[in-house]
PDBML (XML) file of the C-alpha atoms, coordinates in Angstrom:
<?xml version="1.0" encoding="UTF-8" ?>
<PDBx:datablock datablockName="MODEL"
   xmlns:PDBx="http://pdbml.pdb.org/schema/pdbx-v50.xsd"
   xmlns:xsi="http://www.w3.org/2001/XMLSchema-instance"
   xsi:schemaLocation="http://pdbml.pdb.org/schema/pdbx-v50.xsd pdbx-v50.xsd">
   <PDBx:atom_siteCategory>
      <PDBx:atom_site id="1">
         <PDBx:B_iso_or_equiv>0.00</PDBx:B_iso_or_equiv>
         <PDBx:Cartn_x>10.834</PDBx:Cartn_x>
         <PDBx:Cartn_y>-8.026</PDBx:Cartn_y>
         <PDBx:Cartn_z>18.825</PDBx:Cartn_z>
         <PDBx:auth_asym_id>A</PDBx:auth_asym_id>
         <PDBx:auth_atom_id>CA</PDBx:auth_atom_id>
         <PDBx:auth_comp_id>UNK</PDBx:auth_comp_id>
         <PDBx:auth_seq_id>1</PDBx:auth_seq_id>
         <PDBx:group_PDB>ATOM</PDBx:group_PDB>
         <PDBx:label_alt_id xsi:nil="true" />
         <PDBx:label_asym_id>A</PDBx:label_asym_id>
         <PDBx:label_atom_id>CA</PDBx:label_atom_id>
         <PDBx:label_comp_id>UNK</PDBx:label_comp_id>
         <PDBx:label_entity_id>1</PDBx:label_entity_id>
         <PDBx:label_seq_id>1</PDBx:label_seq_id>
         <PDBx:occupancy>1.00</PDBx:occupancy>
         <PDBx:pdbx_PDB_model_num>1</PDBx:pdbx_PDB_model_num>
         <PDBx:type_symbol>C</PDBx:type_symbol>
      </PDBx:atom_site>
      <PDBx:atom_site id="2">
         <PDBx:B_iso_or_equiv>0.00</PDBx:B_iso_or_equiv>
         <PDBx:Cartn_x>7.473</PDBx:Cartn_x>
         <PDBx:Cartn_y>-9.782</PDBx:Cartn_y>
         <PDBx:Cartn_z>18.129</PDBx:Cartn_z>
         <PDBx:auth_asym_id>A</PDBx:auth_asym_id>
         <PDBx:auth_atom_id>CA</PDBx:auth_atom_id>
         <PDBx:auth_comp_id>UNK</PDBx:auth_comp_id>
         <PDBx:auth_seq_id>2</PDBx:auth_seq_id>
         <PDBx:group_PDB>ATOM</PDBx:group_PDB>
         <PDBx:label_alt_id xsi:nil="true" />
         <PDBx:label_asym_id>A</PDBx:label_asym_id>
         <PDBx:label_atom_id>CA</PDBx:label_atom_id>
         <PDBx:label_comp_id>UNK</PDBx:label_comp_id>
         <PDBx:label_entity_id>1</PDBx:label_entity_id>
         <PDBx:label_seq_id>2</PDBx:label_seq_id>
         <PDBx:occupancy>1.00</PDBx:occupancy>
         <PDBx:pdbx_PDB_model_num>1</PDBx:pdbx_PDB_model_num>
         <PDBx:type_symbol>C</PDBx:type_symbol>
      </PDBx:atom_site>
      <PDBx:atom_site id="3">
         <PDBx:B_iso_or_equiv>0.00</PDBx:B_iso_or_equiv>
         <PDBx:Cartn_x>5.693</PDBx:Cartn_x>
         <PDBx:Cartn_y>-6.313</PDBx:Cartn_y>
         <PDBx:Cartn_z>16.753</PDBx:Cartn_z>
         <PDBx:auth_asym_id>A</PDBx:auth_asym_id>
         <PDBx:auth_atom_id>CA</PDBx:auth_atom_id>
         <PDBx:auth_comp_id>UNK</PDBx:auth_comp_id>
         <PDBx:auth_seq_id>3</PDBx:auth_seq_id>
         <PDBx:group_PDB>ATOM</PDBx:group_PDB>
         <PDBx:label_alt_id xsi:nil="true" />
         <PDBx:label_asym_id>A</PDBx:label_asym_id>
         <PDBx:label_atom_id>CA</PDBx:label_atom_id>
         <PDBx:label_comp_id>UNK</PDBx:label_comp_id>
         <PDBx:label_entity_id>1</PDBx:label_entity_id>
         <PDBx:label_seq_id>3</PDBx:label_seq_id>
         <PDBx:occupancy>1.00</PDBx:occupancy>
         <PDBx:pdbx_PDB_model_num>1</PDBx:pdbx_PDB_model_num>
         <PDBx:type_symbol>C</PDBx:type_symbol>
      </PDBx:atom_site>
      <PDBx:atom_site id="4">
         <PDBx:B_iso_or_equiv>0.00</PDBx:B_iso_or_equiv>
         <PDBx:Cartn_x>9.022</PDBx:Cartn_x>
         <PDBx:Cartn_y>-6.236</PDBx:Cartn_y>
         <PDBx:Cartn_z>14.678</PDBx:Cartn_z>
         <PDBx:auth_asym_id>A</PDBx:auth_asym_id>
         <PDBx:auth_atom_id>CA</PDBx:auth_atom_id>
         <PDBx:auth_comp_id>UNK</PDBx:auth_comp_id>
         <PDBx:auth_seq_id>4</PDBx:auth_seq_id>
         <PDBx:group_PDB>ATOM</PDBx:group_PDB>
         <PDBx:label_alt_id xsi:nil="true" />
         <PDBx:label_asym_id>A</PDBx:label_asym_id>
         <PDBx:label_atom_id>CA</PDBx:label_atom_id>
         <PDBx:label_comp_id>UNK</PDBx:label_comp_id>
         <PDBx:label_entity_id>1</PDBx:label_entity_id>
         <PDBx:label_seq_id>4</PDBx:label_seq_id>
         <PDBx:occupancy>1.00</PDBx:occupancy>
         <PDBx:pdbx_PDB_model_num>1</PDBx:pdbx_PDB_model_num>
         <PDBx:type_symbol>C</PDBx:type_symbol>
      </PDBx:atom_site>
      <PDBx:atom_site id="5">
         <PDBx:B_iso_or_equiv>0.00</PDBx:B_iso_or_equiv>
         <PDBx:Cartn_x>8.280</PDBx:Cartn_x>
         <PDBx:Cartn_y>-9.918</PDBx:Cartn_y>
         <PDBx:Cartn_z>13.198</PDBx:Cartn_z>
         <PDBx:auth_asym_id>A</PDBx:auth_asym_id>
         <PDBx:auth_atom_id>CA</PDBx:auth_atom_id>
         <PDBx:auth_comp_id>UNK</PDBx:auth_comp_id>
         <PDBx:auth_seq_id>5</PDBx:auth_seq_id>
         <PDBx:group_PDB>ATOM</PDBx:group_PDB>
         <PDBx:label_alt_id xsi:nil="true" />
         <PDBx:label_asym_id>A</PDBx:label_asym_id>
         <PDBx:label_atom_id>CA</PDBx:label_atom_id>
         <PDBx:label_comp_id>UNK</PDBx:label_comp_id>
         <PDBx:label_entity_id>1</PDBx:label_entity_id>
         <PDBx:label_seq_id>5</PDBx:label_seq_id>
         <PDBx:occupancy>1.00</PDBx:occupancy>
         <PDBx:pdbx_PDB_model_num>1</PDBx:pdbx_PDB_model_num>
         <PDBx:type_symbol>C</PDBx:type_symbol>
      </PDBx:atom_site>
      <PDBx:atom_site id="6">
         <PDBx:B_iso_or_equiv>0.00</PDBx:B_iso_or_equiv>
         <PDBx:Cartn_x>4.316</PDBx:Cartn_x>
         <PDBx:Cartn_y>-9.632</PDBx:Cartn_y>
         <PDBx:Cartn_z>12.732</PDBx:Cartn_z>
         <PDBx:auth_asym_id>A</PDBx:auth_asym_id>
         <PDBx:auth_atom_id>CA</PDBx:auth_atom_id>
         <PDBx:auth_comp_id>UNK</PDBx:auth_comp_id>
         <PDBx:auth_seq_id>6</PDBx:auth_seq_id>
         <PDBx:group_PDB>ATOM</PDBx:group_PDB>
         <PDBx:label_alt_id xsi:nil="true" />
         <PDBx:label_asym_id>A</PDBx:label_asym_id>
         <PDBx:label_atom_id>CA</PDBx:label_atom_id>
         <PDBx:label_comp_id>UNK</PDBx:label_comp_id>
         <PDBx:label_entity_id>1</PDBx:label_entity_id>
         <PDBx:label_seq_id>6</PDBx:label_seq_id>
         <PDBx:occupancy>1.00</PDBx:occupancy>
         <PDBx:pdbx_PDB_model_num>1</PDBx:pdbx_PDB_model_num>
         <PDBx:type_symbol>C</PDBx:type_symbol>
      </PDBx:atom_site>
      <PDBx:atom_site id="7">
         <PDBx:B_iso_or_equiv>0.00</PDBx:B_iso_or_equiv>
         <PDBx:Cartn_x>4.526</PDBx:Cartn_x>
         <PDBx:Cartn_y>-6.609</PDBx:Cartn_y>
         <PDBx:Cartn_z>11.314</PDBx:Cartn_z>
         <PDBx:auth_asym_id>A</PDBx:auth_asym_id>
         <PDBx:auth_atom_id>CA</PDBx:auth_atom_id>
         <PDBx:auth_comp_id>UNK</PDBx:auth_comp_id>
         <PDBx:auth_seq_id>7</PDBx:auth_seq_id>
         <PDBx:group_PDB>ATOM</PDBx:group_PDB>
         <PDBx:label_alt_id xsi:nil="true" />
         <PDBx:label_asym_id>A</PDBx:label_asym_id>
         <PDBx:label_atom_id>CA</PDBx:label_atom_id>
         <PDBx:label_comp_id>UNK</PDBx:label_comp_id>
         <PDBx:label_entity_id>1</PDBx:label_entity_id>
         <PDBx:label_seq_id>7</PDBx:label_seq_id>
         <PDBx:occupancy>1.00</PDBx:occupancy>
         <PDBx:pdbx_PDB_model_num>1</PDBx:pdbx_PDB_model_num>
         <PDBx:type_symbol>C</PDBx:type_symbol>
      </PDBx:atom_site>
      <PDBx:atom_site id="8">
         <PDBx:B_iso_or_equiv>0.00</PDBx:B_iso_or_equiv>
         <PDBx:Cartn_x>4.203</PDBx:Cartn_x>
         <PDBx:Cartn_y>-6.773</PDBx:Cartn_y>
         <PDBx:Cartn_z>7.458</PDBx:Cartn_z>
         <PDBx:auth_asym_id>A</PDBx:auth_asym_id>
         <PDBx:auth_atom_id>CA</PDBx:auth_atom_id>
         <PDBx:auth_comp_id>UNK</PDBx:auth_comp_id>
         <PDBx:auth_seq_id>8</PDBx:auth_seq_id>
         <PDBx:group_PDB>ATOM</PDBx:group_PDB>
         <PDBx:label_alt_id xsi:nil="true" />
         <PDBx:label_asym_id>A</PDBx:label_asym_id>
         <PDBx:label_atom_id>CA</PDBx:label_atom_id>
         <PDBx:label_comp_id>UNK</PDBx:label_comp_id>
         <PDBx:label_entity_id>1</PDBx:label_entity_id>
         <PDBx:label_seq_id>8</PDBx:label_seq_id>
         <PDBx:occupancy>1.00</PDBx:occupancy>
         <PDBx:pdbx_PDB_model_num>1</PDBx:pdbx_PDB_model_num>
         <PDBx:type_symbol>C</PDBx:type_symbol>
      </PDBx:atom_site>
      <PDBx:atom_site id="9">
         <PDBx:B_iso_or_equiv>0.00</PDBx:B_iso_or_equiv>
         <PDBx:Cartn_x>6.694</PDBx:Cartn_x>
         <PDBx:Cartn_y>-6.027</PDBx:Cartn_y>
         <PDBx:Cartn_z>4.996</PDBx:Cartn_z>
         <PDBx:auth_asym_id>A</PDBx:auth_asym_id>
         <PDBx:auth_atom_id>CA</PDBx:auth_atom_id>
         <PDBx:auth_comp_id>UNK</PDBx:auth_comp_id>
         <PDBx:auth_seq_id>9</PDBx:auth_seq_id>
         <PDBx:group_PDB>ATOM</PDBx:group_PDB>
         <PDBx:label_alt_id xsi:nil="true" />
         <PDBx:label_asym_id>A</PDBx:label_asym_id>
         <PDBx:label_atom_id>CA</PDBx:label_atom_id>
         <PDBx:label_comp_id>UNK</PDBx:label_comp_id>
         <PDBx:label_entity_id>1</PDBx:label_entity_id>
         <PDBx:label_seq_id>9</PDBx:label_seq_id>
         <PDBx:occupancy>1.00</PDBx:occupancy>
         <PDBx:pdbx_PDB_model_num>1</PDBx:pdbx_PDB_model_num>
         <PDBx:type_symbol>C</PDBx:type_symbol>
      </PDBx:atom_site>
      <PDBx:atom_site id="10">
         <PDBx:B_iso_or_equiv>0.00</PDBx:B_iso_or_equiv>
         <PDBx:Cartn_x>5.403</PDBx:Cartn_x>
         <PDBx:Cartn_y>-3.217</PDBx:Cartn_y>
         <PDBx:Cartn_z>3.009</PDBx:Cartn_z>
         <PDBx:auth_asym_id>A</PDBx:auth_asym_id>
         <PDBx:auth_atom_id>CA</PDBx:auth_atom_id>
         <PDBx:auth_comp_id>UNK</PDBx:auth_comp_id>
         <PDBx:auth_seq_id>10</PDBx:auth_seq_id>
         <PDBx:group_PDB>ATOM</PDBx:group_PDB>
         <PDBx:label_alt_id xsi:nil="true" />
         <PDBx:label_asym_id>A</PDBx:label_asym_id>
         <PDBx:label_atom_id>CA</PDBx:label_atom_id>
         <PDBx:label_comp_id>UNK</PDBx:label_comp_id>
         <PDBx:label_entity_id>1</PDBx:label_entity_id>
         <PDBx:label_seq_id>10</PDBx:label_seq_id>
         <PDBx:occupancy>1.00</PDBx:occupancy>
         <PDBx:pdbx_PDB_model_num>1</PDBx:pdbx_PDB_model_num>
         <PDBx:type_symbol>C</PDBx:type_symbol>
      </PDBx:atom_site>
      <PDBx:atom_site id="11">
         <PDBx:B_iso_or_equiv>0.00</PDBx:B_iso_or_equiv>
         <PDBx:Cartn_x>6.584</PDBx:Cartn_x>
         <PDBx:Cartn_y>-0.874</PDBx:Cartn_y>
         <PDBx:Cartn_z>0.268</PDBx:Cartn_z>
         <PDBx:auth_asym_id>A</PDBx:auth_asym_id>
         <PDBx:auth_atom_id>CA</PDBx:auth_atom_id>
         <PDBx:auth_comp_id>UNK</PDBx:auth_comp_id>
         <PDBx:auth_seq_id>11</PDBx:auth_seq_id>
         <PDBx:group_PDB>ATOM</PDBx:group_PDB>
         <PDBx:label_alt_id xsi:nil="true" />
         <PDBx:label_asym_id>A</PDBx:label_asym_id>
         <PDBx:label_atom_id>CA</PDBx:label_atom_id>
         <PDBx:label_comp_id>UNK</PDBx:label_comp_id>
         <PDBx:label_entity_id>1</PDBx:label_entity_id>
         <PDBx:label_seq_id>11</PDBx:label_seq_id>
         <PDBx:occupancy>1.00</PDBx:occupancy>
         <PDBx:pdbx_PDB_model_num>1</PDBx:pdbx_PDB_model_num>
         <PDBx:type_symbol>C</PDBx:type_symbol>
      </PDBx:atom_site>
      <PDBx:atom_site id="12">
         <PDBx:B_iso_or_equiv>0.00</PDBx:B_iso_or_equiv>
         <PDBx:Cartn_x>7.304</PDBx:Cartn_x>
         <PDBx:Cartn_y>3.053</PDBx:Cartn_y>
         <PDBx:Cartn_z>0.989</PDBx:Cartn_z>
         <PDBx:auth_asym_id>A</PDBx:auth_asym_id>
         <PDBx:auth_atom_id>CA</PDBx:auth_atom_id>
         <PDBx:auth_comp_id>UNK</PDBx:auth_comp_id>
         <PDBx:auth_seq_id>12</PDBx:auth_seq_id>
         <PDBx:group_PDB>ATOM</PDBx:group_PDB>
         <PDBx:label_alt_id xsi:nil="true" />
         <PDBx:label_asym_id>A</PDBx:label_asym_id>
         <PDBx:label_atom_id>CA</PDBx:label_atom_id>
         <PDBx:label_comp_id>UNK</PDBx:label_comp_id>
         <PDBx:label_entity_id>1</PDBx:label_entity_id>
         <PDBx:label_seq_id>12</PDBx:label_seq_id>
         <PDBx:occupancy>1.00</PDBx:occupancy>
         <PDBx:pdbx_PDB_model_num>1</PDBx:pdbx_PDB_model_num>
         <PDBx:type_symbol>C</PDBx:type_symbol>
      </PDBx:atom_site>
      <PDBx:atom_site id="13">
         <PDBx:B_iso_or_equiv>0.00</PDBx:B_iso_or_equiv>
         <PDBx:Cartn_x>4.524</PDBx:Cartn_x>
         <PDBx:Cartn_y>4.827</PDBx:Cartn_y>
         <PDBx:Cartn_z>-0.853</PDBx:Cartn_z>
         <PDBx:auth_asym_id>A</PDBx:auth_asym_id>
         <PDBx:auth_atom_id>CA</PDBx:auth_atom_id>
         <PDBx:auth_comp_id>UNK</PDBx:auth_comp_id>
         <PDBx:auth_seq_id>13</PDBx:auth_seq_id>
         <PDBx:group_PDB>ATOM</PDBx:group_PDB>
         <PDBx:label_alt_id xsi:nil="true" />
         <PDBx:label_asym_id>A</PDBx:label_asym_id>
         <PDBx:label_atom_id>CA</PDBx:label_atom_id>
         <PDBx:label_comp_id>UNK</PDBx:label_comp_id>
         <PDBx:label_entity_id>1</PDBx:label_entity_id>
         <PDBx:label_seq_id>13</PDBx:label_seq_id>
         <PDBx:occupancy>1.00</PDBx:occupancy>
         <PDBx:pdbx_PDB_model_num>1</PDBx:pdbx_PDB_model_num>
         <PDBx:type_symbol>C</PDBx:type_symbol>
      </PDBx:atom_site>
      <PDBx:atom_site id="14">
         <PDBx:B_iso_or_equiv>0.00</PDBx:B_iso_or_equiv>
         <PDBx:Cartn_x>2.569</PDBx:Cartn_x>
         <PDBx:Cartn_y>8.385</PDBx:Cartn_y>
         <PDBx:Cartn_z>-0.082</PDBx:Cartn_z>
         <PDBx:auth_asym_id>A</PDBx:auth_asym_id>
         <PDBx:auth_atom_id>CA</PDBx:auth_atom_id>
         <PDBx:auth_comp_id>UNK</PDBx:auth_comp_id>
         <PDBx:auth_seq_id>14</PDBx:auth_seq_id>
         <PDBx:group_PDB>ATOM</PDBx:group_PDB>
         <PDBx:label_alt_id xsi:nil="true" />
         <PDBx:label_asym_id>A</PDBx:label_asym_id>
         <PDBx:label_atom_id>CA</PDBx:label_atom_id>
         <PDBx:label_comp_id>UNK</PDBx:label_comp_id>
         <PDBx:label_entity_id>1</PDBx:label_entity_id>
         <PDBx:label_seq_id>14</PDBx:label_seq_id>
         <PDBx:occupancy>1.00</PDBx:occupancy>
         <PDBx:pdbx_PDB_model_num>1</PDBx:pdbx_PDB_model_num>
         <PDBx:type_symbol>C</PDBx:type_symbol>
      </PDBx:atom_site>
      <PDBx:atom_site id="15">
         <PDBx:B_iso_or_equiv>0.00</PDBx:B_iso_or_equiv>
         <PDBx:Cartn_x>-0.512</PDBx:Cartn_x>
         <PDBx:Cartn_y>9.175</PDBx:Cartn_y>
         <PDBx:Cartn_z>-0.133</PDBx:Cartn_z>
         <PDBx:auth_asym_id>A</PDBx:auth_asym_id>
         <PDBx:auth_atom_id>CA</PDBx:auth_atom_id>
         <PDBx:auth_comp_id>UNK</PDBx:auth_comp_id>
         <PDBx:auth_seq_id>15</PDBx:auth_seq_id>
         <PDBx:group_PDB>ATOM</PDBx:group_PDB>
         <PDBx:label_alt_id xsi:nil="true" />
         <PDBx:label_asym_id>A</PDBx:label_asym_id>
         <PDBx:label_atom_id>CA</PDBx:label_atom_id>
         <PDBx:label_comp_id>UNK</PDBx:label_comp_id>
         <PDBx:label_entity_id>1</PDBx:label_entity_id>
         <PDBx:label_seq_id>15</PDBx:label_seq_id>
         <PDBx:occupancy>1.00</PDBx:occupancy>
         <PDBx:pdbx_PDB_model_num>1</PDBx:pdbx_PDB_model_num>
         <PDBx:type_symbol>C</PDBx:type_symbol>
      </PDBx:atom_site>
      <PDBx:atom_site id="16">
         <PDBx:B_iso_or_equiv>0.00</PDBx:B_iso_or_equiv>
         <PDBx:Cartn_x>-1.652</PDBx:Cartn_x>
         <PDBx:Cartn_y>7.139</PDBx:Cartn_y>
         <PDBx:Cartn_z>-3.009</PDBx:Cartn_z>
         <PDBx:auth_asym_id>A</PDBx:auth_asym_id>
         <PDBx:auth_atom_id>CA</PDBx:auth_atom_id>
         <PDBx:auth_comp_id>UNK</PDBx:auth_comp_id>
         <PDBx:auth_seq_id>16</PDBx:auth_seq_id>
         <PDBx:group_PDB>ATOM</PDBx:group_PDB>
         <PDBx:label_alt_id xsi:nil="true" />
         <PDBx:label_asym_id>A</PDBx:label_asym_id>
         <PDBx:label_atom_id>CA</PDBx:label_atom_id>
         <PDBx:label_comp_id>UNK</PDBx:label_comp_id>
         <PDBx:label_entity_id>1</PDBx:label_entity_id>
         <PDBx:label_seq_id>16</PDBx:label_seq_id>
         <PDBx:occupancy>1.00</PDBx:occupancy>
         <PDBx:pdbx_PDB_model_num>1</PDBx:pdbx_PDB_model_num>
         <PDBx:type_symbol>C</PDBx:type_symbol>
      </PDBx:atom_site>
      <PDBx:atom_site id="17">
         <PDBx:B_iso_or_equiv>0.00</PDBx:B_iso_or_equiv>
         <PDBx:Cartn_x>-4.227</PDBx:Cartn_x>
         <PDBx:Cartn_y>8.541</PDBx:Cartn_y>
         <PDBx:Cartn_z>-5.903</PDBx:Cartn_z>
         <PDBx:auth_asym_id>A</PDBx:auth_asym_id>
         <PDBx:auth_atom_id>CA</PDBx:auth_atom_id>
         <PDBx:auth_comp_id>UNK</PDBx:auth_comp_id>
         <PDBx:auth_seq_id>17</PDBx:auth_seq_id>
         <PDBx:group_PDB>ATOM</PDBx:group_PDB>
         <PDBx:label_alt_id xsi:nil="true" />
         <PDBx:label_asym_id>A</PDBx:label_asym_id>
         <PDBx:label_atom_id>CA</PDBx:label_atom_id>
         <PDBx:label_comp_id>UNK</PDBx:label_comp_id>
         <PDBx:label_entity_id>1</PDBx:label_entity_id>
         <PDBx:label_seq_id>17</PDBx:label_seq_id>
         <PDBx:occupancy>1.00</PDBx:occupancy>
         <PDBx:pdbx_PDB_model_num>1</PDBx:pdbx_PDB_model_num>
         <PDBx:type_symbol>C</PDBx:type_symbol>
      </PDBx:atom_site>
      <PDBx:atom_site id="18">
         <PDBx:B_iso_or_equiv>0.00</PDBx:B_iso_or_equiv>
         <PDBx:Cartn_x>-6.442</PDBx:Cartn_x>
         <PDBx:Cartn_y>6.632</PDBx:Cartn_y>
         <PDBx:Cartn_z>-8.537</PDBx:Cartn_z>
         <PDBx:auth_asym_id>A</PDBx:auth_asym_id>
         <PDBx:auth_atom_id>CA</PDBx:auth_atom_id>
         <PDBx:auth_comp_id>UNK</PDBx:auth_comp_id>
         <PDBx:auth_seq_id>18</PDBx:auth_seq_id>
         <PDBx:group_PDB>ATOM</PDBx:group_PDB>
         <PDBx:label_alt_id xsi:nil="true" />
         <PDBx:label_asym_id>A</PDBx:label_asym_id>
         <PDBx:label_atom_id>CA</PDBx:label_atom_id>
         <PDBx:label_comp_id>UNK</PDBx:label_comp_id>
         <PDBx:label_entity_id>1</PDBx:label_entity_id>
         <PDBx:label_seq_id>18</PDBx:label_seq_id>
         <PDBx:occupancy>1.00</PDBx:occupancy>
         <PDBx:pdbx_PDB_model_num>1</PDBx:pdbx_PDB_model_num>
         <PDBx:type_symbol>C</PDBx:type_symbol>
      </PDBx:atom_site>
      <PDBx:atom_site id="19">
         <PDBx:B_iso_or_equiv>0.00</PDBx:B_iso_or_equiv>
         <PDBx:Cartn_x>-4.633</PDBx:Cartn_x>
         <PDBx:Cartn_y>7.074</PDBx:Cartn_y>
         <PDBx:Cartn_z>-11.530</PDBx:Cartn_z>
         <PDBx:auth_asym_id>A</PDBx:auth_asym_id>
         <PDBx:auth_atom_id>CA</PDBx:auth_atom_id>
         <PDBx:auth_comp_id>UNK</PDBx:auth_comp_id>
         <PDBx:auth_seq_id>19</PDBx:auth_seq_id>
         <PDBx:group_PDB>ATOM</PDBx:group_PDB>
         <PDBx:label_alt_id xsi:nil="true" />
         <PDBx:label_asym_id>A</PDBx:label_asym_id>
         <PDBx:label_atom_id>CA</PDBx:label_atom_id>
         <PDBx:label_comp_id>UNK</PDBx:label_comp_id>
         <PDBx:label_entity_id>1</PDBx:label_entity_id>
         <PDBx:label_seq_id>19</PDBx:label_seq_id>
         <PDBx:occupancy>1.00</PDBx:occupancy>
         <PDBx:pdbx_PDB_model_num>1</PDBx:pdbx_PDB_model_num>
         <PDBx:type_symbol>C</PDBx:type_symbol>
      </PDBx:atom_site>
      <PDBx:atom_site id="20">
         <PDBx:B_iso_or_equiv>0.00</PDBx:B_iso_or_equiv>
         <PDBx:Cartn_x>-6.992</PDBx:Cartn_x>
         <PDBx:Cartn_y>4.923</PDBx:Cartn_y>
         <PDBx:Cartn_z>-13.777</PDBx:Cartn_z>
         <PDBx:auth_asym_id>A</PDBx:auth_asym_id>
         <PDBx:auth_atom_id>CA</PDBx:auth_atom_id>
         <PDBx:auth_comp_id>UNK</PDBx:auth_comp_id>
         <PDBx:auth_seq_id>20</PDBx:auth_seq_id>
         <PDBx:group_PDB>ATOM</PDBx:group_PDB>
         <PDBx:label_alt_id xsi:nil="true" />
         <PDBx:label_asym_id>A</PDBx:label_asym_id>
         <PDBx:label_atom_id>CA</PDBx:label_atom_id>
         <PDBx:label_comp_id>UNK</PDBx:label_comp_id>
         <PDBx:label_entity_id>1</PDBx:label_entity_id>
         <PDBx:label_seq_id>20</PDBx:label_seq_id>
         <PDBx:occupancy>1.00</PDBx:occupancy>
         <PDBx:pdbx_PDB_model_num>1</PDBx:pdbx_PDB_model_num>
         <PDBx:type_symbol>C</PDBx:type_symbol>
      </PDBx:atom_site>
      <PDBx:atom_site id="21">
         <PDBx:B_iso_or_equiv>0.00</PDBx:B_iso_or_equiv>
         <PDBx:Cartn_x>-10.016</PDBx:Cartn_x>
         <PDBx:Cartn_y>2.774</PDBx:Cartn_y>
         <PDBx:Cartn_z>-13.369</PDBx:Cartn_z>
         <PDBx:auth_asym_id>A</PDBx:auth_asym_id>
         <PDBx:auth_atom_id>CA</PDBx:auth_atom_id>
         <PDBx:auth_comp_id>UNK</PDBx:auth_comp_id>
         <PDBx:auth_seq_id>21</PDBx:auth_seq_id>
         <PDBx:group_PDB>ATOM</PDBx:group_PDB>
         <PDBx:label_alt_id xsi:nil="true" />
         <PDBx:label_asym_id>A</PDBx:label_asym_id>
         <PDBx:label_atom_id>CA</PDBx:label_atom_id>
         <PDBx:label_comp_id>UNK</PDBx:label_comp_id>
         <PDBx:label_entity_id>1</PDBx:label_entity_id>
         <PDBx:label_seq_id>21</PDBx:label_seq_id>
         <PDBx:occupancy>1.00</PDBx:occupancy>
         <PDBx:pdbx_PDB_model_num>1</PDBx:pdbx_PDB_model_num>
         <PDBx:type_symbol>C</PDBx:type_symbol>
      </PDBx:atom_site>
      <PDBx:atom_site id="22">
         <PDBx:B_iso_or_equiv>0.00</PDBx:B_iso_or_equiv>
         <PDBx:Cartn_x>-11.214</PDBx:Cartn_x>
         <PDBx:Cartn_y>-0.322</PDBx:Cartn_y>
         <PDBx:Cartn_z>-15.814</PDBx:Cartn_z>
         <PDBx:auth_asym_id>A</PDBx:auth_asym_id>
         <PDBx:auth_atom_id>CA</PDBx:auth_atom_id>
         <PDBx:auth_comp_id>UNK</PDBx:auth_comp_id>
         <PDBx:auth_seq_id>22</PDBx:auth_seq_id>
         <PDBx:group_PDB>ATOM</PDBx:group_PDB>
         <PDBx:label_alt_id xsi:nil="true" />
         <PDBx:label_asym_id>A</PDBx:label_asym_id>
         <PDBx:label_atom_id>CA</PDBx:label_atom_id>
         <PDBx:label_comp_id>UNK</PDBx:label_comp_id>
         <PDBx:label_entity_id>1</PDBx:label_entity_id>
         <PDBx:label_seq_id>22</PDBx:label_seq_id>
         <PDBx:occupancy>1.00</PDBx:occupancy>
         <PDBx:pdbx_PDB_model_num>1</PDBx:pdbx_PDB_model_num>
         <PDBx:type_symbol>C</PDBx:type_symbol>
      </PDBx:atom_site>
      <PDBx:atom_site id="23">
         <PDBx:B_iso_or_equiv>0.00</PDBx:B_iso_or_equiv>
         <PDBx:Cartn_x>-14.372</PDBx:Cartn_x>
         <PDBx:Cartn_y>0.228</PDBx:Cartn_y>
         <PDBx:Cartn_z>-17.175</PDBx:Cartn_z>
         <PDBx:auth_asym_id>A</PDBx:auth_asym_id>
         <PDBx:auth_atom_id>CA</PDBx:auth_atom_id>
         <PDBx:auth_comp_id>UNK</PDBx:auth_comp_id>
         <PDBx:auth_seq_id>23</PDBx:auth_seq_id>
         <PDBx:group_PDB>ATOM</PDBx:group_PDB>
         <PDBx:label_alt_id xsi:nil="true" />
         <PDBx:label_asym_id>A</PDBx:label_asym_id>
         <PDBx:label_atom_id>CA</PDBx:label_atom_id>
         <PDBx:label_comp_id>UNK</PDBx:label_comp_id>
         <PDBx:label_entity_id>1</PDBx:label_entity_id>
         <PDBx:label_seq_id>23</PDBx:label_seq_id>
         <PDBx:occupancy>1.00</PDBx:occupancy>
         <PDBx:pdbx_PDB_model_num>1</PDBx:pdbx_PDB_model_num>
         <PDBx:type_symbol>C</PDBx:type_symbol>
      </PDBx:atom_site>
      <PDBx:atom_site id="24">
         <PDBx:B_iso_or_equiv>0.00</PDBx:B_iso_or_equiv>
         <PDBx:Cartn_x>-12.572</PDBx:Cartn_x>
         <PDBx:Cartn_y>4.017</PDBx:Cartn_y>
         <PDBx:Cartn_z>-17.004</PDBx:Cartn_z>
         <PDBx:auth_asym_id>A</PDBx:auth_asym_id>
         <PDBx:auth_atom_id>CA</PDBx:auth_atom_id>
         <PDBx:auth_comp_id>UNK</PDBx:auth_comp_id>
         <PDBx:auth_seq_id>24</PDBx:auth_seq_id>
         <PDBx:group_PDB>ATOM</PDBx:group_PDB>
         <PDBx:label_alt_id xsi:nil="true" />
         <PDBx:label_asym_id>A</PDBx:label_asym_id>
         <PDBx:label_atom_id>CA</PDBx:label_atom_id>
         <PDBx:label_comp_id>UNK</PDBx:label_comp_id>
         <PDBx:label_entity_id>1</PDBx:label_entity_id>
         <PDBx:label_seq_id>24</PDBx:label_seq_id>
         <PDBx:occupancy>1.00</PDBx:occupancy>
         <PDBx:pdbx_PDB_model_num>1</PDBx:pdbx_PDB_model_num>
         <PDBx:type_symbol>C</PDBx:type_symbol>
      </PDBx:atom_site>
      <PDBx:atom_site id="25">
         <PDBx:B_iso_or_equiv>0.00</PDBx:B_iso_or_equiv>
         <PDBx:Cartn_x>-14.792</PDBx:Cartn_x>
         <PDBx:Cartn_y>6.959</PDBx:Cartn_y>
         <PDBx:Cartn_z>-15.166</PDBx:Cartn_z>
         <PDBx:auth_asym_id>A</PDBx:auth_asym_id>
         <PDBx:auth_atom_id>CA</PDBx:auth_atom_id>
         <PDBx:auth_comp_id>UNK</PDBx:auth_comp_id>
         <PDBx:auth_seq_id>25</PDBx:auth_seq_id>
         <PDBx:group_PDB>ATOM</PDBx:group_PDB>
         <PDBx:label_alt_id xsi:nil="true" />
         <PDBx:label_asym_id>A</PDBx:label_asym_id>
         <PDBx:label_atom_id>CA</PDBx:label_atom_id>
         <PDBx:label_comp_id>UNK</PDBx:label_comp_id>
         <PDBx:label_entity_id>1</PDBx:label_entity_id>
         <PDBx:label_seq_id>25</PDBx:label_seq_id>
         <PDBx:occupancy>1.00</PDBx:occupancy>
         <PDBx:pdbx_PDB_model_num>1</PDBx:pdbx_PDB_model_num>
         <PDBx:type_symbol>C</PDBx:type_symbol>
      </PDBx:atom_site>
   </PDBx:atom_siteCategory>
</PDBx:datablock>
């Protein structure tokens, strides 16, 4: 129960990419 409450609250994603940069490549 105490790994369930520290653990952090994060959004289901996969395998992220960079999909755009600023200054751009």
């Amino acid at each position: 129960v105490v790994a369930l409450l520290v653990a952090p609250a994060t959004p289901a994603s996969a395998h992220a990419v960079l999909v755009s940069t600023s200054p751009t490549a």
